[in-house]
Protein backbone atom coordinates (compact mmCIF):
# COMPACT_ATOMS: atom_id res chain seq x y z
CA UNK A 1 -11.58 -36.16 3.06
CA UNK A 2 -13.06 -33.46 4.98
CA UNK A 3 -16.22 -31.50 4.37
CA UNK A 4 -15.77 -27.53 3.38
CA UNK A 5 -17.14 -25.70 6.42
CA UNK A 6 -19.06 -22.32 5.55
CA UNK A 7 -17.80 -18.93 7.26
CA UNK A 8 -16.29 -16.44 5.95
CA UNK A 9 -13.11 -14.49 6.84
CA UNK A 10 -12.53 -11.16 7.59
CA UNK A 11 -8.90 -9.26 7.11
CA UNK A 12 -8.29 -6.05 9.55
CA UNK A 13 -8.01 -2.75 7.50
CA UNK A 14 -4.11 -2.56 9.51
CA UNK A 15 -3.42 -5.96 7.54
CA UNK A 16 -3.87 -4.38 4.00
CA UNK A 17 -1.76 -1.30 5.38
CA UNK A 18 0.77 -3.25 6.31
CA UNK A 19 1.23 -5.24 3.21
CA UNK A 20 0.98 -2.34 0.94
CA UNK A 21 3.83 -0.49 2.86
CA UNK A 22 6.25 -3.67 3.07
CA UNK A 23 5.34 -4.08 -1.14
CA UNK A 24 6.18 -0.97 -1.53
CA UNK A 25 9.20 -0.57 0.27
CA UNK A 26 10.50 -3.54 -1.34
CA UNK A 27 11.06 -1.86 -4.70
CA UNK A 28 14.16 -0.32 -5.66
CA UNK A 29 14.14 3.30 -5.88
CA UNK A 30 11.88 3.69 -2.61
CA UNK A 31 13.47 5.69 0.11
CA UNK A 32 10.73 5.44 2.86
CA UNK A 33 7.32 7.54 3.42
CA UNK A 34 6.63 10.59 3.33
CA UNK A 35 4.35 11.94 6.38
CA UNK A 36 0.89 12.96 5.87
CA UNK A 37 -1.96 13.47 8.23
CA UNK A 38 -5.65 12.26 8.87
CA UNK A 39 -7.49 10.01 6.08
CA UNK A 40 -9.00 7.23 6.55
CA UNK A 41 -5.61 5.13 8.73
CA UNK A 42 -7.19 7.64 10.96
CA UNK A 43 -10.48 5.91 11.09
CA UNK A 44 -8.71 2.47 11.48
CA UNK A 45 -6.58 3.72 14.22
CA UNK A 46 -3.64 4.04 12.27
CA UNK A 47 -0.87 6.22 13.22
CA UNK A 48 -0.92 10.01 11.20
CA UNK A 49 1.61 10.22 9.15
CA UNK A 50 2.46 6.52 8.40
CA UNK A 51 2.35 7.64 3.65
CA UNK A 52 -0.43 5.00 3.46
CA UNK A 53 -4.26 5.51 2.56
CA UNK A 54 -6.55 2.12 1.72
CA UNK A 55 -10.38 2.30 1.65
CA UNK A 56 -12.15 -1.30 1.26
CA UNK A 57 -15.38 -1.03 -0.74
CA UNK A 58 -17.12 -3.85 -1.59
CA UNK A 59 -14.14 -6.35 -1.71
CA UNK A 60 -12.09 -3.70 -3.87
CA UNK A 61 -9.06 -1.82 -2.11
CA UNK A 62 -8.19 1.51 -3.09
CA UNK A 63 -5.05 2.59 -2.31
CA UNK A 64 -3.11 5.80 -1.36
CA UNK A 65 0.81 5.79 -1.07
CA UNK A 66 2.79 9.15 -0.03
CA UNK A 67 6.13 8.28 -1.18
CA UNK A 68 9.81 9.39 -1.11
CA UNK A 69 12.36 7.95 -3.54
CA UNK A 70 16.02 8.06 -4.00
CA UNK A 71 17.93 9.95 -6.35
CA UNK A 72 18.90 9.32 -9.46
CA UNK A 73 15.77 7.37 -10.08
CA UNK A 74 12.97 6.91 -12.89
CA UNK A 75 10.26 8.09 -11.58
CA UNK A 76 7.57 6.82 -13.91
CA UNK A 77 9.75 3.32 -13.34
CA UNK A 78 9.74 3.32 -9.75
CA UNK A 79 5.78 4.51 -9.35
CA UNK A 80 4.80 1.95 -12.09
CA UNK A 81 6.64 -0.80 -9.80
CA UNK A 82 5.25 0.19 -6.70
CA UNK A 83 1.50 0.19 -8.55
CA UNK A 84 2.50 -4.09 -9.58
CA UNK A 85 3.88 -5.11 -6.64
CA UNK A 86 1.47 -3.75 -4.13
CA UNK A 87 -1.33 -4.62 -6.19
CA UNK A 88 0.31 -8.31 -6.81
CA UNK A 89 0.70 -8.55 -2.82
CA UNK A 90 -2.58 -7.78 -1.75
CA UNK A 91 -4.17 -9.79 -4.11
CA UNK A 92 -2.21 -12.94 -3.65
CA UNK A 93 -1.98 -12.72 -0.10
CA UNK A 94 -5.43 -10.89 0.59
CA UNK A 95 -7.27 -12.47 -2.55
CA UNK A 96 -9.07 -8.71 -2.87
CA UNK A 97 -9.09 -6.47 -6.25
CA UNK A 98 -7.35 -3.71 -6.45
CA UNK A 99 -9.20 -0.77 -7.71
CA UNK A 100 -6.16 1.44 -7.99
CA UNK A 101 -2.55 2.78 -6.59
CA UNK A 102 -2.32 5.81 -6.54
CA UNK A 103 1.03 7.33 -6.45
CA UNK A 104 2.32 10.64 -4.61
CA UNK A 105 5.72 11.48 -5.09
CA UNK A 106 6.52 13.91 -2.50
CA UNK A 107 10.48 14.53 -2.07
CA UNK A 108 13.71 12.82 -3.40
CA UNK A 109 15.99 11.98 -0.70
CA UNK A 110 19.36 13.09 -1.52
CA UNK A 111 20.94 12.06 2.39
CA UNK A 112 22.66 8.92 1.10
């Protein structure tokens, strides 16, 4: 049996971007993201416009998604899914706390 070997581990702000924006895209009722500029991705050298906003503080992520859904959707439903399963992903795979998801519903996407 092995010894446990101190460190610690350290997760790149893109990482938690990209797992919030696959989790969220995963749920039914999600069209894609909606484009919004600056914020903090900006800081992390994220592209503008990407829908997705995380801050770290102290191990806690706080997190911003600009969303457009499909029609003929519950919207309450589909935020309230998005909110679980990004928060479930990022702390299973991350092992952070989520503070909180914030939800921005900005356009329905009638094209399909």
């Amino acid at each position: 049996m092995t010894e446990p070997v101190d460190g610690k581990t350290t997760v790149a702000p893109e990482v938690l971007t990209t797992i919030a924006r696959l989790s969220a895209l995963e749920v039914q009722g999600v069209s894609r993201f909606a484009e919004v500029a600056g914020g903090v991705n900006r800081l992390f050298k994220r592209g503008i416009g990407d829908g997705v906003r995380i801050e770290a503080k102290d191990n806690v992520a706080l997190v911003d998604l600009h969303l457009i859904l499909k029609e003929n959707v519950n919207i309450r439903e589909v935020s309230r899914n998005v909110q679980q399963n990004v928060t479930r992903a990022i702390q299973e795979m991350v092992g952070m706390d989520v503070g909180e998801v914030n939800i921005h519903i900005e356009d329905i996407d009638y094209t399909e």
